[in-house]
Protein backbone atom coordinates (compact mmCIF):
# COMPACT_ATOMS: atom_id res chain seq x y z
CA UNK A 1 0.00 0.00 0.00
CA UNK A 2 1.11 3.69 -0.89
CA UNK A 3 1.88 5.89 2.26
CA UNK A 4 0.75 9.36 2.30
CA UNK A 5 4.04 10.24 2.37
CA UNK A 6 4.97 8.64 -1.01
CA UNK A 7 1.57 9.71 -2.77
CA UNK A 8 1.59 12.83 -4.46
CA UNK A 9 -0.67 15.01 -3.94
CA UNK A 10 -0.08 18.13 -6.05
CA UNK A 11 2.85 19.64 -8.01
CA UNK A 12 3.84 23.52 -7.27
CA UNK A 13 6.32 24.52 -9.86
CA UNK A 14 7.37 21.19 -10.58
CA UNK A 15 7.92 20.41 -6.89
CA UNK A 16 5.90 17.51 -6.10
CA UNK A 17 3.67 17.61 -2.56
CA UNK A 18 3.10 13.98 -1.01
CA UNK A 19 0.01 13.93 0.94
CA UNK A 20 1.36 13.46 4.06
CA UNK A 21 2.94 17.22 3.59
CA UNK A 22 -0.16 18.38 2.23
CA UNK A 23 -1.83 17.26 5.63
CA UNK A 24 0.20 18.22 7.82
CA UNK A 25 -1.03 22.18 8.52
CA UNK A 26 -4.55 20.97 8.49
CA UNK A 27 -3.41 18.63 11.28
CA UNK A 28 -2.20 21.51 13.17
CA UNK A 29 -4.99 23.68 12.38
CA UNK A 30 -7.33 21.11 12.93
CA UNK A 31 -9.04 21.63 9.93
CA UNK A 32 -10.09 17.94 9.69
CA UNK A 33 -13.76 18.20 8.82
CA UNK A 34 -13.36 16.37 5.84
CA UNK A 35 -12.82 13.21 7.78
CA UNK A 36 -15.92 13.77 10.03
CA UNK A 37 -18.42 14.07 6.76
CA UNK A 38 -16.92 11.08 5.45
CA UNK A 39 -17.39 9.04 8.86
CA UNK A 40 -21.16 10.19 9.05
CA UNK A 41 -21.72 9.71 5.20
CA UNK A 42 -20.41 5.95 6.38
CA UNK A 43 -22.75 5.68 9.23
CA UNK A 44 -25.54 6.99 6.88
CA UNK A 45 -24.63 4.65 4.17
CA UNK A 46 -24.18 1.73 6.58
CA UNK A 47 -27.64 2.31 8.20
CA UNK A 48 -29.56 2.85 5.21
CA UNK A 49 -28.03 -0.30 3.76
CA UNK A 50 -29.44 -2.20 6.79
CA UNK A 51 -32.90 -0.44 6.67
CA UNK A 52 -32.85 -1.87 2.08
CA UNK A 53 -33.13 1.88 1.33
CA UNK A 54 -32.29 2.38 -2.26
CA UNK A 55 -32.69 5.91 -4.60
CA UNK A 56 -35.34 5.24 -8.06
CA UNK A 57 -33.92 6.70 -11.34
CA UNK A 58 -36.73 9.08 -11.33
CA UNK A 59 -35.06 10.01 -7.58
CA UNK A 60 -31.93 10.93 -9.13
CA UNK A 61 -33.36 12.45 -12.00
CA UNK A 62 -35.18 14.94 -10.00
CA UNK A 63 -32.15 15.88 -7.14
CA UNK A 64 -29.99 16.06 -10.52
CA UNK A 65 -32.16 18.65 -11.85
CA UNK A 66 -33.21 20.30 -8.73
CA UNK A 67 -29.06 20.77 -8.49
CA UNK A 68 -28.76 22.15 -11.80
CA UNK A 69 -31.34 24.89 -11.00
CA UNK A 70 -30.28 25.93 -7.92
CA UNK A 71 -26.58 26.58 -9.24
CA UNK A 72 -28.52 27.66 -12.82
CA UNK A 73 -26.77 25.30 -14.65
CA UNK A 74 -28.94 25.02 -17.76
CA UNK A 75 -27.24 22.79 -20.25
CA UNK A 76 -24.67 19.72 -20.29
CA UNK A 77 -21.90 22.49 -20.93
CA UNK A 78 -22.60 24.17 -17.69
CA UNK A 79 -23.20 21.36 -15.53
CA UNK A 80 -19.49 20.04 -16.80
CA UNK A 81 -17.63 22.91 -16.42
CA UNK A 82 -18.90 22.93 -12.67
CA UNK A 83 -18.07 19.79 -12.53
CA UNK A 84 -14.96 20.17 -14.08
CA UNK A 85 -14.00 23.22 -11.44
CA UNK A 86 -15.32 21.32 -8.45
CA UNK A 87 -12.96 17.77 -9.98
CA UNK A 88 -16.05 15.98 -9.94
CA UNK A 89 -16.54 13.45 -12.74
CA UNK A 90 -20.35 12.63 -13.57
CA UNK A 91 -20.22 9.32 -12.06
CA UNK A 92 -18.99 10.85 -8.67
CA UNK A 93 -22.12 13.65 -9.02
CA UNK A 94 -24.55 11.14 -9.09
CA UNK A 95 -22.86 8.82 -6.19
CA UNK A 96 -23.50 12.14 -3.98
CA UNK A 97 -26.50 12.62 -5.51
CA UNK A 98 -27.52 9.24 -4.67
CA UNK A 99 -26.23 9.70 -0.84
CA UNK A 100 -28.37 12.72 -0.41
CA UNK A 101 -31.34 10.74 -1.32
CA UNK A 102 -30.85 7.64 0.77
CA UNK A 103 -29.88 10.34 3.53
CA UNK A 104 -33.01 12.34 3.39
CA UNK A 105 -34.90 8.75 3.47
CA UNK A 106 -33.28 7.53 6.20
CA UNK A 107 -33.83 10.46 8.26
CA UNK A 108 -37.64 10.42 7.50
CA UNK A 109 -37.11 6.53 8.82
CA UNK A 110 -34.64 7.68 11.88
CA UNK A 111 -37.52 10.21 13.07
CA UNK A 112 -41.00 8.75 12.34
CA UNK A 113 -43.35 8.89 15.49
CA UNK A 114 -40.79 11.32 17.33
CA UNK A 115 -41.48 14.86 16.02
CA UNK A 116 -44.55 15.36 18.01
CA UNK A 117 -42.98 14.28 21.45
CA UNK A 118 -39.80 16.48 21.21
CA UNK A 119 -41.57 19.29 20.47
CA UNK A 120 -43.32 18.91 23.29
CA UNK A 121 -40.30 18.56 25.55
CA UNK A 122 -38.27 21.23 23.50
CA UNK A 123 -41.05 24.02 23.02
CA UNK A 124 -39.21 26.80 24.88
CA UNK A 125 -36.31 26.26 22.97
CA UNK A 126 -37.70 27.64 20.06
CA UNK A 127 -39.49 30.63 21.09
CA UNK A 128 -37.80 33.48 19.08
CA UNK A 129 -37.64 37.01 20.20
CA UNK A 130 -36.61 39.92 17.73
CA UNK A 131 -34.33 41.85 19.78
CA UNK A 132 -32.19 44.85 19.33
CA UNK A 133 -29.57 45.42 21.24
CA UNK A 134 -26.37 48.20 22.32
CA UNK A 135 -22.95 47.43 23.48
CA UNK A 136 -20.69 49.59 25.35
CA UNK A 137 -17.89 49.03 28.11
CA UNK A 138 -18.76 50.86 30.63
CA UNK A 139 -21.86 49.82 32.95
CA UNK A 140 -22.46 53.79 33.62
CA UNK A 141 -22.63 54.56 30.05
CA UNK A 142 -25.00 51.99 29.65
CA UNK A 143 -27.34 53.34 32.40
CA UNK A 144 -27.19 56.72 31.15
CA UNK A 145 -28.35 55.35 27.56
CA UNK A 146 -31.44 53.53 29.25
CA UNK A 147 -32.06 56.61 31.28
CA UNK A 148 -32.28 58.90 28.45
CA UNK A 149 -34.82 56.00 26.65
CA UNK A 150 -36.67 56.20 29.39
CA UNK A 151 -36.94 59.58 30.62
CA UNK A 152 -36.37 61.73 27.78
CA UNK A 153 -37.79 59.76 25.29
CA UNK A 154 -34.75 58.92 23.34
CA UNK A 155 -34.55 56.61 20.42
CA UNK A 156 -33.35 53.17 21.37
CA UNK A 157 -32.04 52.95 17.40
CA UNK A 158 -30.46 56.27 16.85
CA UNK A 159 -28.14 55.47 20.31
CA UNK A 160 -27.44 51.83 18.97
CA UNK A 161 -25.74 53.90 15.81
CA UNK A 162 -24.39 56.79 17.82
CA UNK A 163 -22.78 54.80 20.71
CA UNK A 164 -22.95 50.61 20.38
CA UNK A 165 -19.47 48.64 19.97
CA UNK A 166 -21.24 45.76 18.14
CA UNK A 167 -20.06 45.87 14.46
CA UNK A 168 -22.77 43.24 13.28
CA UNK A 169 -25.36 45.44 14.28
CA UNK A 170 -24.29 48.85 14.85
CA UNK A 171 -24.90 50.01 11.34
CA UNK A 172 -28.37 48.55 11.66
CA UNK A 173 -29.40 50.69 14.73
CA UNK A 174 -28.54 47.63 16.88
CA UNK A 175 -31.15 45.35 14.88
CA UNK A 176 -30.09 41.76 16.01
CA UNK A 177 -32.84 39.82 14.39
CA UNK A 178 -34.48 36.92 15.31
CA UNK A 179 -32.95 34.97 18.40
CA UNK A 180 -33.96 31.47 20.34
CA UNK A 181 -33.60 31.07 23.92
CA UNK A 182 -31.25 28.35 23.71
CA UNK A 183 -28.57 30.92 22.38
CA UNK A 184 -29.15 34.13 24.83
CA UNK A 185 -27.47 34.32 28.08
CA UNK A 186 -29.92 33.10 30.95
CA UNK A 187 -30.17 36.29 32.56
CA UNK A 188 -31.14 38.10 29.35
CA UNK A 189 -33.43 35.07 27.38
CA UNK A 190 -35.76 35.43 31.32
CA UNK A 191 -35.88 38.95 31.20
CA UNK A 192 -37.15 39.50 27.27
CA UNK A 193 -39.32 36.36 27.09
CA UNK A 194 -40.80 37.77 30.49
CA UNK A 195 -41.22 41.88 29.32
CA UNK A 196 -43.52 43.33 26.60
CA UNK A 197 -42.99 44.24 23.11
CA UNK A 198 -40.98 47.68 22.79
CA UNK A 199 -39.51 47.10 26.39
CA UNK A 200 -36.19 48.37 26.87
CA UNK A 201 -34.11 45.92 29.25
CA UNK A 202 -30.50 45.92 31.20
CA UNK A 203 -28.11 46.58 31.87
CA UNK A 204 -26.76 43.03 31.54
CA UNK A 205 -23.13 42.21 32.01
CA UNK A 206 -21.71 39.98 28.86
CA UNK A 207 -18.61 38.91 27.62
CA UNK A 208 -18.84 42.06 25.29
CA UNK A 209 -19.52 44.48 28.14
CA UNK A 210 -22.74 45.94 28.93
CA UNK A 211 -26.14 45.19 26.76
CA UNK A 212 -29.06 46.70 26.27
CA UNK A 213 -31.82 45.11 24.54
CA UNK A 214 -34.78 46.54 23.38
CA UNK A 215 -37.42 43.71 22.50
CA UNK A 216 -39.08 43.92 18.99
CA UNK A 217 -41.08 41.61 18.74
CA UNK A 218 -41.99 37.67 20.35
CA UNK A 219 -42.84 34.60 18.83
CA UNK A 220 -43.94 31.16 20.80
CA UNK A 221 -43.16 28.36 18.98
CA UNK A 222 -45.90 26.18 17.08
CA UNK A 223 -45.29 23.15 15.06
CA UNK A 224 -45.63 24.37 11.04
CA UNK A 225 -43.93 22.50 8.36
CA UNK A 226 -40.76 24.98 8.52
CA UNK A 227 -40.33 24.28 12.21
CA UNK A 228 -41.35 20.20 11.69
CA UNK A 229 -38.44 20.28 9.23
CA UNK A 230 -35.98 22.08 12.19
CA UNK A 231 -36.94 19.87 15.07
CA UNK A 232 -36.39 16.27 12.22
CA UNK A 233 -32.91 18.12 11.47
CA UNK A 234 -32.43 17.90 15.56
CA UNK A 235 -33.01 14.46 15.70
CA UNK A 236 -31.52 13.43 12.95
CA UNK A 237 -28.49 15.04 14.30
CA UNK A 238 -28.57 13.62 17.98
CA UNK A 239 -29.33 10.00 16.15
CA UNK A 240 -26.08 10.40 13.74
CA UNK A 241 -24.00 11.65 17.03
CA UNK A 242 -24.86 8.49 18.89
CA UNK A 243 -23.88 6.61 16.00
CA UNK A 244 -21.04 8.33 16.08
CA UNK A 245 -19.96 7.73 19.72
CA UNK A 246 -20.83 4.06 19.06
CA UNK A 247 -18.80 3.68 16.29
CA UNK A 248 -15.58 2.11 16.07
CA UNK A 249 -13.18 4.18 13.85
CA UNK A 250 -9.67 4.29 12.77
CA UNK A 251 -7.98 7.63 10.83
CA UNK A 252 -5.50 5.56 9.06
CA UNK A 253 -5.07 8.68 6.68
CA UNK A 254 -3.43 10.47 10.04
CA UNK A 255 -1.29 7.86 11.11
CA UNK A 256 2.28 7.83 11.81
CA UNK A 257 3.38 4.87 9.88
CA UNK A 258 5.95 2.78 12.11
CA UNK A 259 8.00 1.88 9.92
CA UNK A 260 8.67 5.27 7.85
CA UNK A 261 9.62 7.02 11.42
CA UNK A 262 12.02 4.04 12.21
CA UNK A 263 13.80 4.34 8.57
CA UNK A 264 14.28 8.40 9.65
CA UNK A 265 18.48 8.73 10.42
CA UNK A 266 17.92 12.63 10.96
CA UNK A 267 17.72 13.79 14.81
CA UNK A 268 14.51 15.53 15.12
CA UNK A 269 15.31 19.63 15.45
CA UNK A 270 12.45 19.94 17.80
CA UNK A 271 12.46 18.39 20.97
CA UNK A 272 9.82 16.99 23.29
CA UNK A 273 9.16 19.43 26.48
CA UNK A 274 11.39 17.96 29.08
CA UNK A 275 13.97 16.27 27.02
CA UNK A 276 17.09 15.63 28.58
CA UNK A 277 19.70 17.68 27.89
């Protein structure tokens, strides 16, 4: 078998890159995610395999042109140039074609019979508030803002422009959007899913400084077809991270191979913390 360190994987001015090389400042950056899609497209594959789940022609046909339109590919020259620029041959486009299928299929299998129940244990967590917020250092600065809101009528937006440190939404007049409990601080997701619309809240201490939030608007959660389609996303995702857990799994792409490091002559220029002198 070819080590990574004798496969090439590209050429830079006639220099030729073996993989290993290649890999190495991912390694260090941990920029590895590569590996993790291709363990859960294995799990996924594996499972659907055991559940007989297989994509129709008329399956493929449709994600194929579904694809095309949504990257407005339309005709065989533009669908191989992407190709081409993505080094994709047509058999490998319909292989992930075919895995997106099987995955969406074994989801719907993976999830039947649950939606309903997790809602119903999750509902809080996806209550949304529209929220607008300002950020400033100081904690006086930030009472001063609320008391001229407050008092003199001041506009929560205008001071967001005038006076917030938050980039994102500076610009905006503070304008955060739409936020779920699950991702505000505790302190700040009881006080704006317990105050009225157009309250003005805080100051709360963050890891940004001091926040005030005005709240825009409130939303409780009901079970539509967008949200049905967030909550089987959920638990598809805590099924496939079981799986995950469960399953046993070798990177043999990262692995030192023995025998290259014992064939090495050269001392090592870095040594291990602690080495003896």
């Amino acid at each position: 078998m070819t080590s990574p360190s004798e496969q090439v994987a590209l050429e830079v001015n006639g220099e030729e890159i073996s993989l290993a090389d290649a890999l190495l400042p991912a390694k260090l950056a941990g920029r590895l995610q590569f590996l993790q899609d291709a363990l859960d497209a294995a799990l996924v594959r594996q499972a659907a395999a055991q559940r007989r789940l297989e994509a129709t022609d008329e399956e493929i046909q449709a994600a194929a042109d579904e694809f095309r339109a949504a990257r407005e590919l339309f005709d065989a020259d533009a669908t191989e140039a992407w190709l081409a620029n993505h080094f994709l041959s047509y058999e490998d486009w319909e292989a992930l074609l075919v895995h997106e299928i099987i995955k969406r299929k074994l989801r719907e299998a993976v999830v039947a019979g649950q939606i309903e129940q997790y809602f119903a244990s999750n509902r809080l967590n996806y209550d949304t508030a529209a929220i607008s917020q300002i950020v400033v250092r100081d904690e006086d600065v930030a009472r001063e803002l609320r008391a001229q809101i407050a008092e003199d009528g001041a506009d929560f937006h205008t001071l967001a422009r005038q006076f917030s440190l938050d980039d994102a939404t500076r610009l905006a007049g503070g304008y955060a959007g739409l936020v779920r409990r699950p991702d505000m601080e505790a302190e700040v997701e009881a006080a704006v899913f317990g105050a009225q619309a157009n309250a003005v809240l805080g100051p709360f201490k963050s890891d940004r400084g001091w926040l005030l939030v005005k709240v825009e608007t409130q939303q409780r959660a009901t079970l539509d077809a967008a949200l049905r389609e967030t909550v089987k996303a959920q638990l598809f995702a805590n099924w496939l991270t079981e799986r995950r857990r469960k399953a046993r799994v070798r990177y043999t792409l990262l692995e030192v191979v023995a025998g290259e490091a014992a064939d090495e002559e050269a001392e090592p220029v870095v040594e291990a913390a602690g080495a003896e002198e």
